[in-house]
PDB file of N, CA and C in Angstrom:
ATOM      1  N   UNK A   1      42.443 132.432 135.611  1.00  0.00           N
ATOM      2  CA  UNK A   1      43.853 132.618 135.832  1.00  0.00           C
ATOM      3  C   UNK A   1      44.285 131.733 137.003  1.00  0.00           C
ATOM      4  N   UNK A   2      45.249 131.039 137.118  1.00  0.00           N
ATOM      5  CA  UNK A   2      45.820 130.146 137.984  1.00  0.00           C
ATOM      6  C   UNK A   2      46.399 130.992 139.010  1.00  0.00           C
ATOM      7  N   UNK A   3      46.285 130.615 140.392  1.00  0.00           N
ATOM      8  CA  UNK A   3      46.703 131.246 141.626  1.00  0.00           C
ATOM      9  C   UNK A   3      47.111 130.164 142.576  1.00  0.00           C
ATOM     10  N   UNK A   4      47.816 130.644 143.596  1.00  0.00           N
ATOM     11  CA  UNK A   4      48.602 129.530 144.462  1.00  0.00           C
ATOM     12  C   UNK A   4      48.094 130.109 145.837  1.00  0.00           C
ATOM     13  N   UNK A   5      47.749 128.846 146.685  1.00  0.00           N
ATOM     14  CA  UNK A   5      47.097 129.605 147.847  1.00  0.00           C
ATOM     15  C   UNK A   5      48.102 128.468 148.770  1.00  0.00           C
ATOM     16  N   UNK A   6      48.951 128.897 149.780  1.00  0.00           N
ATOM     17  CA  UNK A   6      49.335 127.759 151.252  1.00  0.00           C
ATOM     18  C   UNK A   6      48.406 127.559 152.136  1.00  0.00           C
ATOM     19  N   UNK A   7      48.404 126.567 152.697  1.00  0.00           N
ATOM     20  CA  UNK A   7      47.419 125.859 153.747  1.00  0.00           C
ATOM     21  C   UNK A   7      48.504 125.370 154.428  1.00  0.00           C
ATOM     22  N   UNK A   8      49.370 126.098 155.920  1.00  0.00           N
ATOM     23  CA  UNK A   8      49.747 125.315 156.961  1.00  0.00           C
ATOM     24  C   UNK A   8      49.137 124.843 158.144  1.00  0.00           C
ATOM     25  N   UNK A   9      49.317 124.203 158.439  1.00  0.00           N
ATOM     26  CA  UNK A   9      48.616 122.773 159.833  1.00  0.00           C
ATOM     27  C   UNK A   9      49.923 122.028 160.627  1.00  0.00           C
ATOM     28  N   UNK A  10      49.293 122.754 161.745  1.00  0.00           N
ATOM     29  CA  UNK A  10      49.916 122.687 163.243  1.00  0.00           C
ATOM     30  C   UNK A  10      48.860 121.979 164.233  1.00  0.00           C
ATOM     31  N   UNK A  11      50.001 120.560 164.902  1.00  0.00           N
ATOM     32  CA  UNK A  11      48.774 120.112 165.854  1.00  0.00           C
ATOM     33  C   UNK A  11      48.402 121.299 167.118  1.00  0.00           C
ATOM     34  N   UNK A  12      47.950 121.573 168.280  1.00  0.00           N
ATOM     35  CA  UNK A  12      47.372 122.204 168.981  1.00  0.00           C
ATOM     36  C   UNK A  12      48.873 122.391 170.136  1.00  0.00           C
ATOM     37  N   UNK A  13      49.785 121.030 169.908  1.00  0.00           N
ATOM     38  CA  UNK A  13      51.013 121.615 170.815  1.00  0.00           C
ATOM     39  C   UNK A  13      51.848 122.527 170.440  1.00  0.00           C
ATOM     40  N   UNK A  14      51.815 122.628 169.095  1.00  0.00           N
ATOM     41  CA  UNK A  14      52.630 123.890 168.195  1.00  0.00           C
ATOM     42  C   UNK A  14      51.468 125.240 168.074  1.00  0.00           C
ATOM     43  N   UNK A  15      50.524 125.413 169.079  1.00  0.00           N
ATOM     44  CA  UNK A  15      49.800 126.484 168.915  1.00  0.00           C
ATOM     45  C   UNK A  15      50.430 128.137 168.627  1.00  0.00           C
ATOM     46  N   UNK A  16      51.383 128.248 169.772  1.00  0.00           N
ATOM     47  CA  UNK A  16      52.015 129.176 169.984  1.00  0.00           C
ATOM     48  C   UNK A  16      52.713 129.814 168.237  1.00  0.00           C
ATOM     49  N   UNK A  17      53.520 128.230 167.937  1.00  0.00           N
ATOM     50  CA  UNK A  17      54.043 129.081 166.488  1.00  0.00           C
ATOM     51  C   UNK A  17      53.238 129.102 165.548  1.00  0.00           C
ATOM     52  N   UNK A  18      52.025 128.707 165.504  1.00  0.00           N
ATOM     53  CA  UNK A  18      50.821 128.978 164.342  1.00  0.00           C
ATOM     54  C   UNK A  18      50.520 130.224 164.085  1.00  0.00           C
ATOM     55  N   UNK A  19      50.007 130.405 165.518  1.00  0.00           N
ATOM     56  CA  UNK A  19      49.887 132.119 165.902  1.00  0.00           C
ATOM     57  C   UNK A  19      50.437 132.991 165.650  1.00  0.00           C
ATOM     58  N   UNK A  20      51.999 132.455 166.005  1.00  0.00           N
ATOM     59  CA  UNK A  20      52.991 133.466 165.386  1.00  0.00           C
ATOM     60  C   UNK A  20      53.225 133.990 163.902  1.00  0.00           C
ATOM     61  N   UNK A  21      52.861 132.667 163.112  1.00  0.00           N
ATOM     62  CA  UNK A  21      53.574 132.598 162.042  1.00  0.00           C
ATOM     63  C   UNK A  21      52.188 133.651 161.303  1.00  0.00           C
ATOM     64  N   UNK A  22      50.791 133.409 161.725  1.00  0.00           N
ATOM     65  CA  UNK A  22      49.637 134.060 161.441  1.00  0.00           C
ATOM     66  C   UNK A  22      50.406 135.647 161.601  1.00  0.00           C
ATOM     67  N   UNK A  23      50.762 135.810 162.683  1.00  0.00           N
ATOM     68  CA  UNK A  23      50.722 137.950 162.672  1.00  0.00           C
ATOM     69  C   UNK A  23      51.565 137.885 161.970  1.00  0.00           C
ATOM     70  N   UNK A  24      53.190 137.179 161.712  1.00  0.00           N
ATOM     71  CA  UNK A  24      53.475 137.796 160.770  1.00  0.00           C
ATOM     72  C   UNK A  24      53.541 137.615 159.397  1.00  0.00           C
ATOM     73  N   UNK A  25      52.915 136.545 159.014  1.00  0.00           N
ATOM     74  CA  UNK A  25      52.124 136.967 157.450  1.00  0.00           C
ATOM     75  C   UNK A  25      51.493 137.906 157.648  1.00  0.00           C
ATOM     76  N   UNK A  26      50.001 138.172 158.485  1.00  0.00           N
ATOM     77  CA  UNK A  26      49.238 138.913 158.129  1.00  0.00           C
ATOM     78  C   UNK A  26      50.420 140.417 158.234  1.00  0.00           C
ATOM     79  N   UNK A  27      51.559 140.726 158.608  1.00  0.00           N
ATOM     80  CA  UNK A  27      51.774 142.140 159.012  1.00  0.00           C
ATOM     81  C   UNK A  27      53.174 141.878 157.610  1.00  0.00           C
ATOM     82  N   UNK A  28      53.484 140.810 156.710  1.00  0.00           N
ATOM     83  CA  UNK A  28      53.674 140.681 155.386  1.00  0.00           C
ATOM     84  C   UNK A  28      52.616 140.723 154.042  1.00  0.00           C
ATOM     85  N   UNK A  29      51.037 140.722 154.879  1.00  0.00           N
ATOM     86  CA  UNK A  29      50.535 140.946 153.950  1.00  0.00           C
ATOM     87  C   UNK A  29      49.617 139.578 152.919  1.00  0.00           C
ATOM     88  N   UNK A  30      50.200 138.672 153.279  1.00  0.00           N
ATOM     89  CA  UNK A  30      50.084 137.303 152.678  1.00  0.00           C
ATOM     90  C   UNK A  30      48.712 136.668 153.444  1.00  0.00           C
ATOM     91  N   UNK A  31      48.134 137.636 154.423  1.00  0.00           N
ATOM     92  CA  UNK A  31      46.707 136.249 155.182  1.00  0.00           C
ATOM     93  C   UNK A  31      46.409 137.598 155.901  1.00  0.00           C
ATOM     94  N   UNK A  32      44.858 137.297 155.953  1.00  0.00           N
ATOM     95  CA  UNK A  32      44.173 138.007 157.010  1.00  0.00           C
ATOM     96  C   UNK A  32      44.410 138.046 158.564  1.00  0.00           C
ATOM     97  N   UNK A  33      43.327 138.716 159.561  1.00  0.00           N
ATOM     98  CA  UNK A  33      44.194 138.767 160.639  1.00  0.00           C
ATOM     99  C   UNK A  33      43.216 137.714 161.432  1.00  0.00           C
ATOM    100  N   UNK A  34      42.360 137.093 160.299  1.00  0.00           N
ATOM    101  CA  UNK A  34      41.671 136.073 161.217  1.00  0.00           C
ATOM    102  C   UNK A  34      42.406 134.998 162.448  1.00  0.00           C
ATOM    103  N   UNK A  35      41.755 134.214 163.135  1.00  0.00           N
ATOM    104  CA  UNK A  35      43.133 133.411 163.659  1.00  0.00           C
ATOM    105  C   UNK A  35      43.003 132.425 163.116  1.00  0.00           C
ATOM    106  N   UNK A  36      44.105 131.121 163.363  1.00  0.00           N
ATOM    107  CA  UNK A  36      44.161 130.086 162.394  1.00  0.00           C
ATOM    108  C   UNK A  36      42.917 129.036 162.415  1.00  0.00           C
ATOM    109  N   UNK A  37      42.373 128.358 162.083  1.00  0.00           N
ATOM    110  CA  UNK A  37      41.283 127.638 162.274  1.00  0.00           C
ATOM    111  C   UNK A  37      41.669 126.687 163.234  1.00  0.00           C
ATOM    112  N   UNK A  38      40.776 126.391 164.107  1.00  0.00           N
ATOM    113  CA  UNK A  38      40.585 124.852 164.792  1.00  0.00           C
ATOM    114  C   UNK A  38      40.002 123.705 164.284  1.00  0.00           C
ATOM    115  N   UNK A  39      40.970 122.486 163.442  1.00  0.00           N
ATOM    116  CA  UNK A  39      40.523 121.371 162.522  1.00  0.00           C
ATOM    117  C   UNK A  39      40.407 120.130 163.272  1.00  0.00           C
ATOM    118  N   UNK A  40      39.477 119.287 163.244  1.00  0.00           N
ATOM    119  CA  UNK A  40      39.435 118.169 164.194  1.00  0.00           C
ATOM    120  C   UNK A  40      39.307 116.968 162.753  1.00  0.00           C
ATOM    121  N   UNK A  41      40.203 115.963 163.255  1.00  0.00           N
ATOM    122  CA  UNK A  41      40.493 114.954 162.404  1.00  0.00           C
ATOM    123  C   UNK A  41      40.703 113.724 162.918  1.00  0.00           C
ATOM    124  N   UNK A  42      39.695 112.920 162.672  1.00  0.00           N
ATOM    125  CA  UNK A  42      39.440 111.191 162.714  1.00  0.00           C
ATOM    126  C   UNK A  42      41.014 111.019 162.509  1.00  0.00           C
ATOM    127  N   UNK A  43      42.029 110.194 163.582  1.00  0.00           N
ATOM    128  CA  UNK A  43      43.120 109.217 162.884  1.00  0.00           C
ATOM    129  C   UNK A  43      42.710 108.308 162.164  1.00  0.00           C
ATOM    130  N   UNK A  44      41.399 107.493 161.616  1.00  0.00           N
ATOM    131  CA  UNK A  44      41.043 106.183 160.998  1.00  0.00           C
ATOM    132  C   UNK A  44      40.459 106.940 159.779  1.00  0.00           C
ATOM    133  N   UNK A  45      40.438 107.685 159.483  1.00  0.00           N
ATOM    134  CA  UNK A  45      39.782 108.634 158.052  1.00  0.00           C
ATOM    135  C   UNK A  45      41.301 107.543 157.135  1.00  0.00           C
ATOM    136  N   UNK A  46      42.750 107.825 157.287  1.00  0.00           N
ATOM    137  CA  UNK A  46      43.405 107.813 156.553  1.00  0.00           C
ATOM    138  C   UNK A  46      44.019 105.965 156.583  1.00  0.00           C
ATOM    139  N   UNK A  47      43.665 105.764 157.850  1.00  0.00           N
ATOM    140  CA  UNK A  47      44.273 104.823 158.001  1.00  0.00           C
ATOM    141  C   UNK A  47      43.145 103.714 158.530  1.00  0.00           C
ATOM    142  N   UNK A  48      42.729 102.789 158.328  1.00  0.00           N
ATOM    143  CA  UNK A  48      41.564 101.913 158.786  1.00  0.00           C
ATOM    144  C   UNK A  48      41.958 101.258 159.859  1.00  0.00           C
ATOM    145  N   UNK A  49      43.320 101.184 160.052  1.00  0.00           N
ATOM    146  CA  UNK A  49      44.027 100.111 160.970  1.00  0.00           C
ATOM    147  C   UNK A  49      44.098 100.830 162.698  1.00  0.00           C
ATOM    148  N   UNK A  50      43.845 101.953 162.434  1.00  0.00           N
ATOM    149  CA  UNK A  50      43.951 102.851 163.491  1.00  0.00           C
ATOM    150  C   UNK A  50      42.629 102.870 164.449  1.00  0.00           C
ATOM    151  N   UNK A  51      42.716 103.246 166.046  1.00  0.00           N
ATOM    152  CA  UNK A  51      41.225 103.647 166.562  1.00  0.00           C
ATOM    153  C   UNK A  51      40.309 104.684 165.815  1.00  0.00           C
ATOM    154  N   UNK A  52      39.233 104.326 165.271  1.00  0.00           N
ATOM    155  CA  UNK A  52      38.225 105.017 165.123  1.00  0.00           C
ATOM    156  C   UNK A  52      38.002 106.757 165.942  1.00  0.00           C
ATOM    157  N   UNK A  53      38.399 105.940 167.661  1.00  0.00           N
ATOM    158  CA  UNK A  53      37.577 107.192 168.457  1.00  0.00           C
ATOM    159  C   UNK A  53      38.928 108.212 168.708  1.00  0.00           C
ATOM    160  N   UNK A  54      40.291 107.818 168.147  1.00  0.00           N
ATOM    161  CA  UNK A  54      40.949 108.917 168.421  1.00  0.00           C
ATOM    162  C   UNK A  54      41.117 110.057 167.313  1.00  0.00           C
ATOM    163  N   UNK A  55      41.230 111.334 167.847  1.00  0.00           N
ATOM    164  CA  UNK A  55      40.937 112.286 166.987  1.00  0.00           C
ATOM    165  C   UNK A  55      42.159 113.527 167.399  1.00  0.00           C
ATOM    166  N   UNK A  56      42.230 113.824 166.304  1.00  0.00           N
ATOM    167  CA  UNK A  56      44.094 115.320 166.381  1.00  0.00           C
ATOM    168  C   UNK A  56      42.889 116.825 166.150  1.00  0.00           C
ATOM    169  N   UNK A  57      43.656 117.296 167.029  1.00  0.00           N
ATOM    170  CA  UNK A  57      43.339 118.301 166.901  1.00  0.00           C
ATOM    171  C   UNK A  57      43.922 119.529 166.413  1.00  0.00           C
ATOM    172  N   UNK A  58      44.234 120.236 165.258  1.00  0.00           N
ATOM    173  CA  UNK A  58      45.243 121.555 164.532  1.00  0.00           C
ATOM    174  C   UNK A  58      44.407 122.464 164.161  1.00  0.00           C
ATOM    175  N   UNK A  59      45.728 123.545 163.979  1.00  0.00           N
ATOM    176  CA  UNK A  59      45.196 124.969 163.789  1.00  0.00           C
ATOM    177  C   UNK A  59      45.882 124.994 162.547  1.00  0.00           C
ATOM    178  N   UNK A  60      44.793 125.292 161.028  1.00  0.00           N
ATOM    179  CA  UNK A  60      44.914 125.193 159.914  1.00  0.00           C
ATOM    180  C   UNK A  60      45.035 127.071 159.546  1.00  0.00           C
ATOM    181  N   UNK A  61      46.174 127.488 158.734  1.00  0.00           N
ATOM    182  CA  UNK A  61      46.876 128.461 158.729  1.00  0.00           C
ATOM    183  C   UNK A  61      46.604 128.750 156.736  1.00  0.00           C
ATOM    184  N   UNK A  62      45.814 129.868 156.414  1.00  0.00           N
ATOM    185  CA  UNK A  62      45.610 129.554 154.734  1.00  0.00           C
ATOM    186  C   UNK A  62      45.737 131.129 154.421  1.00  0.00           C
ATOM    187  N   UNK A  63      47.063 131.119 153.802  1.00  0.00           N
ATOM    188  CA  UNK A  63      47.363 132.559 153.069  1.00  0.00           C
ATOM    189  C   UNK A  63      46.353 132.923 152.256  1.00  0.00           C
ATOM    190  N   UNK A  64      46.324 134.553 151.510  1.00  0.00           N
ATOM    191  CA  UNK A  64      45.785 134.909 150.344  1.00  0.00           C
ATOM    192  C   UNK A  64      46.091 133.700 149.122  1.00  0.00           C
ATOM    193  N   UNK A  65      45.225 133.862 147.928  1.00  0.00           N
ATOM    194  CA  UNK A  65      45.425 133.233 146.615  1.00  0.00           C
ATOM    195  C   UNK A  65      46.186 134.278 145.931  1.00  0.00           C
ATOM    196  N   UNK A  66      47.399 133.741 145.349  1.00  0.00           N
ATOM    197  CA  UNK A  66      48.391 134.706 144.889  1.00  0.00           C
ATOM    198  C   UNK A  66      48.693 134.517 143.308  1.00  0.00           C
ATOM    199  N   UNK A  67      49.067 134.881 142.360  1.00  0.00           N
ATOM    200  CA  UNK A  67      49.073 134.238 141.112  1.00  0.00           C
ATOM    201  C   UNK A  67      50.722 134.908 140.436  1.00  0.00           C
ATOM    202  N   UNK A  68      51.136 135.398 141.249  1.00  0.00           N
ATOM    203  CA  UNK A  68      52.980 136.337 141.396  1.00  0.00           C
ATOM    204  C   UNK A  68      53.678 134.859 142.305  1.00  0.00           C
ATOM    205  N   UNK A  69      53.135 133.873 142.382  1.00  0.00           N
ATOM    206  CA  UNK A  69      54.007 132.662 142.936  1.00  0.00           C
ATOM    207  C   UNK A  69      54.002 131.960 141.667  1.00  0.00           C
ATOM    208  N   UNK A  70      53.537 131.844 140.585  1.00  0.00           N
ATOM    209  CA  UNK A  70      53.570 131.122 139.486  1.00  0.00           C
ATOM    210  C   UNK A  70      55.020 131.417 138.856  1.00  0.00           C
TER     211      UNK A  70
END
């Protein structure tokens, strides 16, 4: 059965509203009360033209899999 899951991503200066946005899904029900992940990401993964050694740092935000969004 097909289900729809969100994945939001916030760099580390938008921490505060990641967090936020985490309690209140989780207190809608839509995501656990884990906290959001800490994702570390190469800038040259996407882009070759870019430094190699600089790297972003976000807090990756991933609701339940829902299949009532279809």
């Amino acid at each position: 059965m097909d289900s729809v899951r969100f994945s939001i991503e916030q760099g580390v200066k938008n921490s505060a509203y990641i967090h936020h946005l985490n309690i209140l899904l989780h207190e809608l029900g839509y995501c656990s009360t884990v906290t959001p992940k800490l994702v570390v990401k190469s800038e040259s993964i996407n882009d070759k033209r870019l430094d190699p050694t600089l790297t972003r740092y976000n807090y990756r935000l991933t609701t339940y899999s829902f299949t009532s969004f279809l």
